[in-house]
Structures are given as structure tokens and as C-alpha cells.
Protein backbone atom coordinates (compact mmCIF):
# COMPACT_ATOMS: atom_id res chain seq x y z
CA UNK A 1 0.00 0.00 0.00
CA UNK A 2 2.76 2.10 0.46
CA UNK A 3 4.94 1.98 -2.46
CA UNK A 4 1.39 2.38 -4.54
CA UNK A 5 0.70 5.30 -2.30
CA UNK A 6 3.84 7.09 -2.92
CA UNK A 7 4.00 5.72 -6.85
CA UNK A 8 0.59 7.30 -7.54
CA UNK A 9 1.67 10.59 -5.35
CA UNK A 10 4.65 10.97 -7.88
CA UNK A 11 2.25 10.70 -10.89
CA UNK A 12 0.19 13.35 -9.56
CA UNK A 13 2.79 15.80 -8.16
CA UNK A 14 4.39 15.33 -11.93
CA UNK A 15 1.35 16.21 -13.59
CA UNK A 16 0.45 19.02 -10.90
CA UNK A 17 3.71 20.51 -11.57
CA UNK A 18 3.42 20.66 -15.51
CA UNK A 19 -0.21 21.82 -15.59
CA UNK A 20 0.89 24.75 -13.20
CA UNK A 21 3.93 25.56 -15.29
CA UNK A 22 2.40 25.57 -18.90
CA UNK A 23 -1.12 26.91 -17.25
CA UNK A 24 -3.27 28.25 -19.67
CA UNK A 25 -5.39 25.37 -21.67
CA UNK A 26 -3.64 22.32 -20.19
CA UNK A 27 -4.57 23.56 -17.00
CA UNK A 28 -7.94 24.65 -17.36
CA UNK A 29 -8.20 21.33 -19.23
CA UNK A 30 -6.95 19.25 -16.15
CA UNK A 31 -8.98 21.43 -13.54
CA UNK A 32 -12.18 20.64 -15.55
CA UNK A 33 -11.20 16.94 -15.72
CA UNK A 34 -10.72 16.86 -12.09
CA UNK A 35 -14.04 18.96 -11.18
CA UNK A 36 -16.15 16.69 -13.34
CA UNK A 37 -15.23 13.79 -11.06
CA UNK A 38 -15.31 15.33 -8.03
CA UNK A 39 -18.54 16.67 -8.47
CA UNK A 40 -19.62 13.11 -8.95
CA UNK A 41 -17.98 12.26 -5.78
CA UNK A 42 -19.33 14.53 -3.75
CA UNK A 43 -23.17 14.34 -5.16
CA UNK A 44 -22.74 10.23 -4.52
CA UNK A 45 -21.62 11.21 -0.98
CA UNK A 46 -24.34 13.63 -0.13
CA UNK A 47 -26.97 11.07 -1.78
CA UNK A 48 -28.25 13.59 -4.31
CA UNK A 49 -29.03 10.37 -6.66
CA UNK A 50 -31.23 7.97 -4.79
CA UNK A 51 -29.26 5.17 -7.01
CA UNK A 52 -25.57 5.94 -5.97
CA UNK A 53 -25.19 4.06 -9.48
CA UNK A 54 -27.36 5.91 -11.86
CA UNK A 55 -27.71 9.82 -12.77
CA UNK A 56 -30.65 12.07 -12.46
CA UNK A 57 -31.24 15.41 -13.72
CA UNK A 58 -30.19 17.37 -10.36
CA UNK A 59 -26.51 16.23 -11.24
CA UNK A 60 -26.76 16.29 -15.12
CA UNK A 61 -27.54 20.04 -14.95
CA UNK A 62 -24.67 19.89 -12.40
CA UNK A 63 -22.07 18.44 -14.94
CA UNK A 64 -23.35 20.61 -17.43
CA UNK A 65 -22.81 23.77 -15.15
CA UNK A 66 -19.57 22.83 -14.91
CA UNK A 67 -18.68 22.27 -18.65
CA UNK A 68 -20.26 26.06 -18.96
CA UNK A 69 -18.44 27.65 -15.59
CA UNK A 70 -14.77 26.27 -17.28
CA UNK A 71 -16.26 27.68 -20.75
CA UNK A 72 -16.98 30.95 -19.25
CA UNK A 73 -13.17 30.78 -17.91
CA UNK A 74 -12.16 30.11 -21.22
CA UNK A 75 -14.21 32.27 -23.15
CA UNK A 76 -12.69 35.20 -20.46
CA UNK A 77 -9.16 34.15 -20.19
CA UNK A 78 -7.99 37.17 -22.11
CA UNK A 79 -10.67 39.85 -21.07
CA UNK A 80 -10.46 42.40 -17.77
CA UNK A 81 -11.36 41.39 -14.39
CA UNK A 82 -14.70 42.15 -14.24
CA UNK A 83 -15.80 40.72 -17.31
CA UNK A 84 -14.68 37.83 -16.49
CA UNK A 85 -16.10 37.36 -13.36
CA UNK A 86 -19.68 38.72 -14.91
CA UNK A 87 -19.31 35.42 -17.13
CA UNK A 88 -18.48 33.02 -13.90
CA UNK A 89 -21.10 34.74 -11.46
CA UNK A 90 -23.65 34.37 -14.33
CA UNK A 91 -22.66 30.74 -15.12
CA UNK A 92 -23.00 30.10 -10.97
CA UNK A 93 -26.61 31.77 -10.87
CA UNK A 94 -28.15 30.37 -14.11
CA UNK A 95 -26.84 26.62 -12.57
CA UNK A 96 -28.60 27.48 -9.54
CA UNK A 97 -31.65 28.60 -11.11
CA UNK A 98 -31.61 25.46 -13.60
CA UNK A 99 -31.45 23.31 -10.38
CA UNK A 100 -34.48 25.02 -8.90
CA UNK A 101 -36.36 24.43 -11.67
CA UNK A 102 -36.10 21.09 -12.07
CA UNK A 103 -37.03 20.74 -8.79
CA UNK A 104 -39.79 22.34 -8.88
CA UNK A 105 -41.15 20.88 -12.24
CA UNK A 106 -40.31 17.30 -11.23
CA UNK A 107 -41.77 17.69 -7.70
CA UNK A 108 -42.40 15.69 -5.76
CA UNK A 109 -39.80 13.68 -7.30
CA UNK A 110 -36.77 15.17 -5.95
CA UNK A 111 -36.04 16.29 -1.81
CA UNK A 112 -34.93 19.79 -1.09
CA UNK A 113 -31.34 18.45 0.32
CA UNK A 114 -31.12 16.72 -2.99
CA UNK A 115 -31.29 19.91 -4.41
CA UNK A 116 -28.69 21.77 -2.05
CA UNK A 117 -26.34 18.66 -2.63
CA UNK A 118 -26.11 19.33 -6.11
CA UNK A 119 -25.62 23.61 -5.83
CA UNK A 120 -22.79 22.91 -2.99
CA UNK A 121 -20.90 19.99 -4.98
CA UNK A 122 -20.80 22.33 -7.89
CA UNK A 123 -19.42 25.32 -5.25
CA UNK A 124 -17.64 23.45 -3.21
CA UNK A 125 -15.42 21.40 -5.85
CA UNK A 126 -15.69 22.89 -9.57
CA UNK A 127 -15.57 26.76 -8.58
CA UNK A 128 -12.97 26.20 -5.67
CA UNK A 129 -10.60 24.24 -8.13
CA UNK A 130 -11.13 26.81 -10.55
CA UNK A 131 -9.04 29.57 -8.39
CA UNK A 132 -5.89 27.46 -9.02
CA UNK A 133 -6.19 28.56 -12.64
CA UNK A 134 -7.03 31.73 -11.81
CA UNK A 135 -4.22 32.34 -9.35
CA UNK A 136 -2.40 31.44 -12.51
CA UNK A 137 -3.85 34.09 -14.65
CA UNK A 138 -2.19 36.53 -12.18
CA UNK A 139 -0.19 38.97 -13.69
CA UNK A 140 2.62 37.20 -11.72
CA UNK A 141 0.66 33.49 -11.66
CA UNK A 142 3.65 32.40 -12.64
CA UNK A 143 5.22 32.12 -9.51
CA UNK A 144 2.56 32.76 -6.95
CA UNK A 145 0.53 29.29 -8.25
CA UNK A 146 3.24 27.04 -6.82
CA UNK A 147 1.79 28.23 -3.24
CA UNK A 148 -0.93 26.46 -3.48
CA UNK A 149 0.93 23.60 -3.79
CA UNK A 150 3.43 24.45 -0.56
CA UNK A 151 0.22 25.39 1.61
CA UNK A 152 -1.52 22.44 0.86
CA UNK A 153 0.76 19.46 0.07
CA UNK A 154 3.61 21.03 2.07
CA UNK A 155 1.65 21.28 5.00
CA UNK A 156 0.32 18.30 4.83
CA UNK A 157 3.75 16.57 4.71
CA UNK A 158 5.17 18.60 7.43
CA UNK A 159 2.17 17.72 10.11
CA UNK A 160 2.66 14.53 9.32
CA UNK A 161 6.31 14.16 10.02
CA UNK A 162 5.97 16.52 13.64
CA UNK A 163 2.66 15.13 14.51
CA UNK A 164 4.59 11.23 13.93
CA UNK A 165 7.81 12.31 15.53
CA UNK A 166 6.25 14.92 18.44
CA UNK A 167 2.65 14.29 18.24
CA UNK A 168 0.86 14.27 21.48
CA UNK A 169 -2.14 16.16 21.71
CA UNK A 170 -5.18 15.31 20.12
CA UNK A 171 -7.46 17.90 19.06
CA UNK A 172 -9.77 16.47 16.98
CA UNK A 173 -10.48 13.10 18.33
CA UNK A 174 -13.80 11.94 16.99
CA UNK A 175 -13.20 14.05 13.35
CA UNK A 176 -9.68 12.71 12.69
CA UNK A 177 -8.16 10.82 15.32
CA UNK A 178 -4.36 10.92 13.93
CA UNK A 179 -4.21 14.87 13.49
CA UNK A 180 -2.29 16.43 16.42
CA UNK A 181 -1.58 20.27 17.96
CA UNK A 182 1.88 19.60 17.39
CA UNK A 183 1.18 18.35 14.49
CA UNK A 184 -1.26 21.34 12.89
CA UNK A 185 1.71 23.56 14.00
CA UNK A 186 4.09 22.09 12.41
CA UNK A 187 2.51 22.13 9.42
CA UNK A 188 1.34 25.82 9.35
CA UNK A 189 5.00 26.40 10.22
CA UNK A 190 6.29 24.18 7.51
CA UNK A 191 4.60 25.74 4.82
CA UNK A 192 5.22 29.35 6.14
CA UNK A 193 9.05 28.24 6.17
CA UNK A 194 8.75 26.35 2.43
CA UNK A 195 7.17 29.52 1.40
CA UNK A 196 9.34 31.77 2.59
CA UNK A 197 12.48 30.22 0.98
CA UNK A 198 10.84 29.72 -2.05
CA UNK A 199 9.98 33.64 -2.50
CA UNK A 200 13.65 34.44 -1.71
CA UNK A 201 15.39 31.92 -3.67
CA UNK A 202 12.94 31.96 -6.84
CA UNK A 203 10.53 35.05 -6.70
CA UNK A 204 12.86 37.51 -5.39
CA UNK A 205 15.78 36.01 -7.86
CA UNK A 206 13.94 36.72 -10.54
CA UNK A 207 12.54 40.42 -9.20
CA UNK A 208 15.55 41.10 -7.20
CA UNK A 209 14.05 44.66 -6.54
CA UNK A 210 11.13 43.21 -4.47
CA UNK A 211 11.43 41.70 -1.24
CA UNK A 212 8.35 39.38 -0.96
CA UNK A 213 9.50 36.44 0.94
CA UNK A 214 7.85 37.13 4.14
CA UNK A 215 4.61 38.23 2.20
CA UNK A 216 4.83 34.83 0.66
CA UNK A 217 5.38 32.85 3.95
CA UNK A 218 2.45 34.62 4.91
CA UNK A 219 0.85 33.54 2.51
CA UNK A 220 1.63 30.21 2.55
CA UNK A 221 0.84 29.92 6.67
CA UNK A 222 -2.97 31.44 5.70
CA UNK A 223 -3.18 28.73 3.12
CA UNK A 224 -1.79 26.23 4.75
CA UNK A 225 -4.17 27.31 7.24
CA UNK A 226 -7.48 26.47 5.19
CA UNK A 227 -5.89 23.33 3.84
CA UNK A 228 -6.27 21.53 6.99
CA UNK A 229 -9.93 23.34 7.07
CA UNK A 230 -10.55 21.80 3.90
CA UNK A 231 -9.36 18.44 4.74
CA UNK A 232 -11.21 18.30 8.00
CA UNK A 233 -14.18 19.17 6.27
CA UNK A 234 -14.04 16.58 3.93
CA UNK A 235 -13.61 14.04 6.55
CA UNK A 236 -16.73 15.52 8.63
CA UNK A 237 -18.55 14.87 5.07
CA UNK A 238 -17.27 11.10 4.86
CA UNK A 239 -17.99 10.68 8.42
CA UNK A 240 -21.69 12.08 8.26
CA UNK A 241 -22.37 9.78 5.21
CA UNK A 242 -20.19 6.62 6.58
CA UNK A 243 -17.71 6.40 3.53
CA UNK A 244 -14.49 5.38 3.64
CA UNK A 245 -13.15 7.52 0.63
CA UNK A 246 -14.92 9.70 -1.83
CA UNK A 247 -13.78 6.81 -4.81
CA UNK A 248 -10.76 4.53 -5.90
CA UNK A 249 -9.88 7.04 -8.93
CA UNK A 250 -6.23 6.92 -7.46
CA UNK A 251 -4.01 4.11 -6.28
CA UNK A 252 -3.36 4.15 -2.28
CA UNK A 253 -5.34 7.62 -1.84
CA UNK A 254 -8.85 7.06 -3.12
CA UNK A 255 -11.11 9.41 -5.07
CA UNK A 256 -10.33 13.19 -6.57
CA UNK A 257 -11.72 14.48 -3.32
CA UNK A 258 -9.46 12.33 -0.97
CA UNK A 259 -6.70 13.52 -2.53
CA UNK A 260 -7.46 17.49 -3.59
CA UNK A 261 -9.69 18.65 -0.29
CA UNK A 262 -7.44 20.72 0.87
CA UNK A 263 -5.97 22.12 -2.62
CA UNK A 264 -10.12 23.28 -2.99
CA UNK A 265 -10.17 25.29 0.03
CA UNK A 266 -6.37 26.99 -0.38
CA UNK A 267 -6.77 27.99 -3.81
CA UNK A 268 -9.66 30.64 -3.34
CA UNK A 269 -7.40 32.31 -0.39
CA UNK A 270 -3.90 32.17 -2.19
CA UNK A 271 -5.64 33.71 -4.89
CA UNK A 272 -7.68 36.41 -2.52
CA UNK A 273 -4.40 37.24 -0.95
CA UNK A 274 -2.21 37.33 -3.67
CA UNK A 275 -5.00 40.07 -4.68
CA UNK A 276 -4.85 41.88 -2.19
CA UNK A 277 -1.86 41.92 -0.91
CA UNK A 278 0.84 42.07 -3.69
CA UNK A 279 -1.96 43.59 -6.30
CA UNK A 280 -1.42 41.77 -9.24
């Protein structure tokens, strides 16, 4: 289990890292792959389909609001700002309103919470995922995408490694039994430190009249931050429903949603930050 852990962890870190650096189609491409399936995962979780096996209209409209959400990205790619985010915000309400209808058409057919599972699955997964490629549409995206990677993955190698070696309080027993305050720590402080090094030995190399490394460790601790936010949360989810893991899409880790929860929650703040604080 371990070597296929680790194998299929390689595959995906290798195909995380090329996405990121070519970004524009390939990206989007891969962040559209990945959103169809975790929508999937997440609407089978939250039993929007009463047959975990067969589709129903609250989660065809769903797939279908994605294919026109990572249109509207595409269709924007080159425009301003605002424009694009009239395309996205109107691709986000006319899902919503498609969903309602349906349900109200087909009623009594389908259950209110079958209805919110299929809005937040297409929130939650598609449109969170989506800030990864729009962190790299940054005027310096470049560079600042890769901290989505350190918040998430970084911290979640680094509270690993302190919560094995120093572990000892438990602060989330019943959620996720293994996680420790040493451990969170360590990981926050991981990624701060990962980040930090990385915006003075690459960022600040290449604009040697900036100094952004601590801006980018800061970053990096806030993400890292809502990583373990977004993989708690995906746990209380599993845990509510009694699943083990949101699919077997990937060797050793399970489904798109095992392995990205955290990734979906980091990349709306990196980008947010990145924003806000270094304007670009």
C-alpha cells in the first residue's frame, strides 16, 4: 500500500507541476477533468441520486454547469477582471436557477437536500478548483501558483512528520483521530518556512528589486491554514455519510476528493491574498 501510495503521489505531483507551469489550456483542461469527477464524488456522498449508481437530472444540470463555468473561464481568459467574473457569477446563478427548476417541475420527485447537494458539490469542488487557474492568470501566476501547492501538500507533509515524531495532543479526536496540535503547528509552520524560501530563492531572484519572501510565507501559513480546514471538512462529510473515501480514482489515496480537499479550500485564499496583498 505504500509503495502504490507514494508511486501514484509521484504521478500526480508530476502532472500538478506541468499543468501549473504551462497553465493556460492544459490547465484549465486538467482542472475541468478533475471537477467533473469530483462533483460526482461529492453528489454520490451527499446522496443527491437515490441510485448511488445511476444519474438524475439534479446532477446532469450539475455536470453541465460545470462544462459552462470552465467555458466561461475560457471564453474570459484574455478579457479584464470584471468581465470575467460577470461570465463566472452568471454561469454560478443560471446553474442554480436550472437546479431550482427542475425541482420544482419534477416535484415531488426530488427532496430539497437533494437539491442543495447538487448547488454545494458544484461550489464546493468545480468553482474552488477553478481559483488554481485563476491564481495562474495573475499577472505574476507564474510564480505565486506554486503556493498552493506548498500550503496544501507542504503542510500536509510537514504535520505529518511533527505530529509522527512529536505528536501528542489530540485535538480532533472523533473528526480525525491521527491529526495532532503539534502536528497542525508544524505544518502551518512548515509551509510558512517552504514559502518563505521559495519567495527568496525563486521570486525575489527573478525580481531582485522586491522583497516578498515574508509576504509569501504569509501567505503560505494562511493557506496552509485552510488546507487543513478543507481536509477536516471533507472528513466531517465522509464521516456524516459513513464512507471510507470519496472513490478509488487513485491508487493508495482514493477518489479526486481524498486527494485534492485541501488544494479546494487553499486555492480561493492564495488567490484572494495574492489580490490583495501584492496587487497583481
Amino acid at each position: 500500500m505504500f509503495w502504490t501510495r507514494l508511486a501514484s503521489g509521484i504521478v500526480l505531483l508530476i502532472i500538478a507541476l506541468a499543468a501549473m507551469a504551462f497553465g493556460e489550456i492544459p490547465l484549465l483542461l486538467i482542472l475541468y477533468a478533475i471537477s467533473l469527477v469530483a462533483y460526482r464524488e461529492l453528489t454520490k456522498a451527499l446522496r443527491c441520486a437515490a441510485d448511488e449508481k445511476k444519474w438524475n437530472l439534479l446532477e446532469i444540470l450539475g455536470m453541465v454547469g460545470v462544462t459552462a463555468y470552465y467555458g466561461a473561464l475560457y471564453i474570459g481568459r484574455n478579457g479584464t477582471v470584471g468581465g470575467n467574473a460577470l461570465y463566472l457569477l452568471m454561469v454560478i446563478v443560471g446553474m442554480f436557477l436550472a437546479e431550482m427548476f427542475a425541482y420544482v417541475i419534477r416535484f415531488p420527485k426530488y427532496q430539497a437536500s437533494q437539491v442543495l447537494a447538487a448547488v454545494f458539490s458544484f461550489l464546493y469542488a468545480p468553482v474552488m478548483l477553478s481559483f488554481v487557474y485563476l491564481t495562474r492568470q495573475t499577472s505574476q501566476g507564474i510564480y505565486m501558483v506554486w503556493t498552493i501547492l506548498i500550503s496544501s501538500w507542504g503542510c500536509d507533509t510537514c504535520a505529518y512528520a511533527v505530529g509522527k515524531l512529536i505528536g501528542r495532543k489530540k485535538i480532533f479526536p472523533v473528526l480525525s483521530p491521527h491529526k495532532s496540535l503539534e502536528g497542525c503547528i508544524g505544518g502551518v509552520a512548515g509551509a510558512a518556512l517552504i514559502g518563505g524560501l521559495y519567495g527568496y530563492f525563486f521570486v525575489e531572484a527573478a525580481f531582485p528589486e522586491q522583497s516578498v519572501k515574508w509576504i509569501i510565507a504569509f501567505i503560505c501559513a494562511m493557506g496552509a491554514v485552510m488546507s487543513m480546514v478543507g481536509d477536516l471538512a471533507a472528513s466531517a462529510i465522509k464521516r456524516n455519510h459513513d464512507i471510507k473515501d470519496y472513490g478509488n480514482l487513485i491508487p493508495g489515496h482514493g477518489g479526486i476528493m481524498d486527494r485534492f480537499d485541501s488544494m479546494i479550500v487553499t486555492a480561493p485564499m492564495t488567490y484572494f491574498l495574492t489580490i490583495l496583498i501584492l496587487k497583481l
